[in-house]
Protein backbone atom coordinates (compact mmCIF):
# COMPACT_ATOMS: atom_id res chain seq x y z
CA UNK A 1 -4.88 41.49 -76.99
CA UNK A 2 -3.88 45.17 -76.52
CA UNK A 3 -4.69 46.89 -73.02
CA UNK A 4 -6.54 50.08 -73.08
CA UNK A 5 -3.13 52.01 -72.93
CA UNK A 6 -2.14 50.17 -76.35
CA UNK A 7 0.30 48.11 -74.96
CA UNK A 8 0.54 44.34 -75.43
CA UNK A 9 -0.33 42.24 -71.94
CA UNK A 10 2.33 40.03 -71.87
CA UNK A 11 2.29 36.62 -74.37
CA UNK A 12 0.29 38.77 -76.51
CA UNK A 13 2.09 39.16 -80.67
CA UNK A 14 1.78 42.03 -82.36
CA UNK A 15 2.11 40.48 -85.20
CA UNK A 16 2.62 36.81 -87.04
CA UNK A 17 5.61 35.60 -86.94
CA UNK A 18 7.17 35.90 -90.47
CA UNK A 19 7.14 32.72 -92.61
CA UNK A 20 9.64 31.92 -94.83
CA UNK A 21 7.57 32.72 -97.65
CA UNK A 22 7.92 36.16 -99.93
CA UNK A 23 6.32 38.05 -102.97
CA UNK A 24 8.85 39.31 -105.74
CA UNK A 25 7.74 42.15 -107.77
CA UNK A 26 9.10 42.98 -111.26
CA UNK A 27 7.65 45.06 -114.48
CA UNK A 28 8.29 44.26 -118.15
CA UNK A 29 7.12 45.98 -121.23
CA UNK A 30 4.68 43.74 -122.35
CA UNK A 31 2.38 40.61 -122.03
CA UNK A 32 4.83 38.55 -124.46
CA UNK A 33 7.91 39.18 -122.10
CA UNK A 34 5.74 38.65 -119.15
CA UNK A 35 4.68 35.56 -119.76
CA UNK A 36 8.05 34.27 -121.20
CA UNK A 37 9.50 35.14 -117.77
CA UNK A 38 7.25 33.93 -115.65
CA UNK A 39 7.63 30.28 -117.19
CA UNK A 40 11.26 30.49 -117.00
CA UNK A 41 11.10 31.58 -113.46
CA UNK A 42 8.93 28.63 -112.57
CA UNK A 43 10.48 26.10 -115.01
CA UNK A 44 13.53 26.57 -113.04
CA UNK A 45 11.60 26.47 -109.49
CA UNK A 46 12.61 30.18 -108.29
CA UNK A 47 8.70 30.93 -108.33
CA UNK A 48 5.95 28.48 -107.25
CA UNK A 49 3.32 30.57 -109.33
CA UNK A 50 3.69 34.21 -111.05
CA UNK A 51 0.86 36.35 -111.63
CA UNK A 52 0.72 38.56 -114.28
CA UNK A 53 -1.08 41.94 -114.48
CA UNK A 54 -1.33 44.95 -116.95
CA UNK A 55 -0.29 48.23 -115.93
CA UNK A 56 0.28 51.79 -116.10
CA UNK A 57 3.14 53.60 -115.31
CA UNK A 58 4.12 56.90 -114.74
CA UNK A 59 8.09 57.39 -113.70
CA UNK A 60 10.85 59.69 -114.23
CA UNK A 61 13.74 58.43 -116.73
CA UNK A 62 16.27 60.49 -118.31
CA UNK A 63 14.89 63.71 -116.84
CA UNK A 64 11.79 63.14 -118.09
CA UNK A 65 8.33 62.18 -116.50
CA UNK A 66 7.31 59.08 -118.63
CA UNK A 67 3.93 57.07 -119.04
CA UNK A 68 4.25 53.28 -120.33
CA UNK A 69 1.75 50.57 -120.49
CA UNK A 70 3.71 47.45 -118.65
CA UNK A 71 2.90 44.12 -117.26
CA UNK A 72 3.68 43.64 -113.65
CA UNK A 73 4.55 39.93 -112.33
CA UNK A 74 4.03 39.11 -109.04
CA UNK A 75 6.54 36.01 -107.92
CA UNK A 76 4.91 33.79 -104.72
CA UNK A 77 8.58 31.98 -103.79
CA UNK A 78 11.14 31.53 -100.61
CA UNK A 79 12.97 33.91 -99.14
CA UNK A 80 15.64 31.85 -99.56
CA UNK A 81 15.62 32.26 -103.05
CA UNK A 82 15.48 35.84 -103.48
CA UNK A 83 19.01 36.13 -104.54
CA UNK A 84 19.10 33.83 -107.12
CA UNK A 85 15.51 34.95 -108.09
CA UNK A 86 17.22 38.62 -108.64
CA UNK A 87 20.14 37.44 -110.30
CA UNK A 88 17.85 35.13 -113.04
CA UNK A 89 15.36 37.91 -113.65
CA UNK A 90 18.45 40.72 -114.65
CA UNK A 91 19.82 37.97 -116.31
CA UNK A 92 16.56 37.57 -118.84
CA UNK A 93 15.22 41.14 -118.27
CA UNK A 94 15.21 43.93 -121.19
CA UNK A 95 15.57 47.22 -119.06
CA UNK A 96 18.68 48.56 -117.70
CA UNK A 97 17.01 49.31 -114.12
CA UNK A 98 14.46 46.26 -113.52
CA UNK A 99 12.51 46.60 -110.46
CA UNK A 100 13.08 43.69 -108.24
CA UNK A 101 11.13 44.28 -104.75
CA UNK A 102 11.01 41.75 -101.78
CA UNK A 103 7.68 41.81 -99.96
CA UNK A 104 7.74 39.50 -96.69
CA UNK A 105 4.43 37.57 -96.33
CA UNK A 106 4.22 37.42 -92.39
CA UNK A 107 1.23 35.73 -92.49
CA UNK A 108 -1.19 33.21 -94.65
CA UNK A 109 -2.88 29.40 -95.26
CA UNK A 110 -0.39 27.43 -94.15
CA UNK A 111 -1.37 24.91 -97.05
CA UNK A 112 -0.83 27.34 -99.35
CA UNK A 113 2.44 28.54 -98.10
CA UNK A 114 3.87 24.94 -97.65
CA UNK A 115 2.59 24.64 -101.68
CA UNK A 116 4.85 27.57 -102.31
CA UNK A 117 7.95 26.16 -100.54
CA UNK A 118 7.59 22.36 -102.38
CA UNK A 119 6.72 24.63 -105.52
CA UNK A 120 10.18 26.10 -105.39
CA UNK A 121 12.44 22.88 -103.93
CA UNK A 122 14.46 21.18 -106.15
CA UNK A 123 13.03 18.05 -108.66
CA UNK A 124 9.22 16.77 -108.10
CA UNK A 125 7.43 17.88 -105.68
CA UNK A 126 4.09 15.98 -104.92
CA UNK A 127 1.41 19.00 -105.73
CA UNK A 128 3.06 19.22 -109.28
């Protein structure tokens, strides 16, 4: 609880701890490539789930302002797993530059985020 001045009384977070839990964002060209990847990356437990969504983009490449339709996939894994996550998607990605953006999650269901690190452990898990 913040005092009227803003500041925290003492004991009082800010904010959740962080969990050990992140979001991975990449883009690919299209729905075909998108969905390829996003098995891979869960076939080979570096994502627990990925979510795929259509896009527009508007960047600058080669001097030029460009606009592309693209498919953005959002990876629910470990932080933990990040570097290996990076290294398997420019490994299997098509562009020369492939975003690959760490997003901490500081905060959620705990059910959920336990799913999430059993999701990306190695062998069975029990969930699936």
């Amino acid at each position: 609880m913040a005092r009227a001045n803003g500041t925290a009384a003492q004991g009082d977070a800010l904010e959740a701890p962080e969990t050990p839990c992140c979001l991975v964002l990449t883009t690919v060209a299209d729905e075909q490539q998108a969905l390829a990847l996003a098995r891979q990356i869960v076939q080979a437990r570096l994502g627990a789930c990925v979510q795929i969504d259509r896009i527009q983009s508007v960047y600058r490449w080669g001097g030029q302002v460009c606009s592309e339709p693209e498919c953005r996939l959002m990876i629910k894994t470990r932080k933990a797993q990040f570097e290996a996550l990076a290294q398997f998607i420019r490994a299997h990605h098509t562009y020369d530059v492939p975003e690959i953006v760490q997003i901490p999650v500081t905060a959620g269901f705990m059910d959920y985020l336990r799913w999430i690190d059993e999701g990306t452990q190695p062998g069975d898990s029990p969930s699936g």
